[in-house]
Protein backbone atom coordinates (compact mmCIF):
# COMPACT_ATOMS: atom_id res chain seq x y z
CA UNK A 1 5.15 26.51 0.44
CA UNK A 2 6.25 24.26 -2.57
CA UNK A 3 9.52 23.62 -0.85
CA UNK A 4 7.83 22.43 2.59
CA UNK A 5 5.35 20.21 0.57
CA UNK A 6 8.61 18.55 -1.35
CA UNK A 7 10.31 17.95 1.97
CA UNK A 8 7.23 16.31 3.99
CA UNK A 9 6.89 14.13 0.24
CA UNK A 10 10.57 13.51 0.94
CA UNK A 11 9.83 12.07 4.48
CA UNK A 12 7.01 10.33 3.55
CA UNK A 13 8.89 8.59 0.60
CA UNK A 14 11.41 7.55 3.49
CA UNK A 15 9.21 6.08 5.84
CA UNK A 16 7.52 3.97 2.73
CA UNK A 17 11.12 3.00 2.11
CA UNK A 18 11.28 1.95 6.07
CA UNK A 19 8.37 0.05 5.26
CA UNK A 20 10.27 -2.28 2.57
CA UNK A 21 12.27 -3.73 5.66
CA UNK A 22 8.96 -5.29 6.87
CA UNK A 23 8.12 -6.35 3.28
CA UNK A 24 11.00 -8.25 3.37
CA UNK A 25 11.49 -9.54 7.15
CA UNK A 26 7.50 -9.75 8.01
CA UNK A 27 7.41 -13.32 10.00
CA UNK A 28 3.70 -13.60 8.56
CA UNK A 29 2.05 -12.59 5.75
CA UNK A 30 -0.17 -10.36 7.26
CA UNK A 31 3.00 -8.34 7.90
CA UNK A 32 4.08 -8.20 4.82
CA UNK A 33 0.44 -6.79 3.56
CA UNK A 34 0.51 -3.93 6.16
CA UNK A 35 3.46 -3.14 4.67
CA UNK A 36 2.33 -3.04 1.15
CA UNK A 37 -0.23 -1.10 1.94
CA UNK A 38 1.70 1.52 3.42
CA UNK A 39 3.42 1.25 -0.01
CA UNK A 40 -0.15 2.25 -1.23
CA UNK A 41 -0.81 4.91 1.38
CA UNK A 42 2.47 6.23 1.10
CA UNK A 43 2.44 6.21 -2.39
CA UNK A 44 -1.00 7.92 -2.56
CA UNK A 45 0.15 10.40 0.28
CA UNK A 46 3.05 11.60 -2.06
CA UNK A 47 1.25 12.02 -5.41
CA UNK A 48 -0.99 14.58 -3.35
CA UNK A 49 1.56 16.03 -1.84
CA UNK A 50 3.49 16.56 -5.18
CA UNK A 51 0.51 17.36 -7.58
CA UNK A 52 0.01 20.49 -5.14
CA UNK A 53 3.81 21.51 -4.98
CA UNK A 54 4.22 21.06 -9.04
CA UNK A 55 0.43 22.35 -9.65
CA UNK A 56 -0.33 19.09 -11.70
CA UNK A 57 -4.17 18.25 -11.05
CA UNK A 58 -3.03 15.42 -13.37
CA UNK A 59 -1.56 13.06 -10.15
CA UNK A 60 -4.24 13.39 -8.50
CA UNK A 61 -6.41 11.70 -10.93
CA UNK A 62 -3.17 8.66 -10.36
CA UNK A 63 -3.65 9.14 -6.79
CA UNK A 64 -7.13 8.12 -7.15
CA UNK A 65 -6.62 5.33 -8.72
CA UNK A 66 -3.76 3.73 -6.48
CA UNK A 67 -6.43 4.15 -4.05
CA UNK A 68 -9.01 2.05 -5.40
CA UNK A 69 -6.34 -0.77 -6.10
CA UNK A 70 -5.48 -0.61 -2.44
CA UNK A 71 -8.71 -1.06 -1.66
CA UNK A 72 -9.26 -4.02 -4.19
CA UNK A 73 -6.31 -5.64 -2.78
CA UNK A 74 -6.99 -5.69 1.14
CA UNK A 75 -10.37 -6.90 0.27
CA UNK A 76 -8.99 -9.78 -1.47
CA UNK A 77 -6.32 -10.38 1.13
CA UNK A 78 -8.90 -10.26 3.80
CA UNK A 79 -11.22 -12.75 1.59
CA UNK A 80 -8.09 -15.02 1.30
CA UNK A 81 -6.95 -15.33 4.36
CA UNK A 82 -10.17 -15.61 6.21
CA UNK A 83 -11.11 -18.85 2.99
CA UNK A 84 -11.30 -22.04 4.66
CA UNK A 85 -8.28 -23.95 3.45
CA UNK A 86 -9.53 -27.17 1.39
CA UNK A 87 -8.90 -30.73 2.77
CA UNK A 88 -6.41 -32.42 1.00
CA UNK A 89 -6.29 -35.15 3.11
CA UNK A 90 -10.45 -36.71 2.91
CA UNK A 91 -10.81 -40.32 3.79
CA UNK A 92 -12.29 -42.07 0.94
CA UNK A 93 -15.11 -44.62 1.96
């Protein structure tokens, strides 16, 4: 069982590693925040993966964490992109 659970951590691992092509090439920056957030998901999804395989409870207490920070950064992407963006541009009277 440990040495399934290290391969499917392998392939996730690669497809978070797929996922630094779209980092890099996303057209918008939308894109690019999917992307990191597979990075987080990913990320997260290995720990788990590997702190059952290795029998460390220890990664999942790091696993936990990563998740919150995901979560505290797609909220704040979400509350940036929808801001208004300020006028620069006001006619003075």
């Amino acid at each position: 069982m440990q040495v399934l659970m290290m391969l499917v951590s392998l392939i996730v691992l690669i497809n978070v590693v797929a996922g630094f092509v779209r980092v890099v090439r996303g057209p918008t920056a939308a894109d690019r925040m999917l992307a990191a957030l597979l990075f987080g998901t990913g990320g997260v999804a290995v720990l788990l993966l590997l702190s059952e395989a290795m029998a460390v409870p220890a990664l999942k207490d790091v696993a936990l964490v990563f998740v919150v920070l995901a979560t505290v950064v797609s909220v704040a992407f979400v509350r940036l992109a929808g801001a208004p963006v300020a006028e620069t541009t006001k006619e003075k009277p």
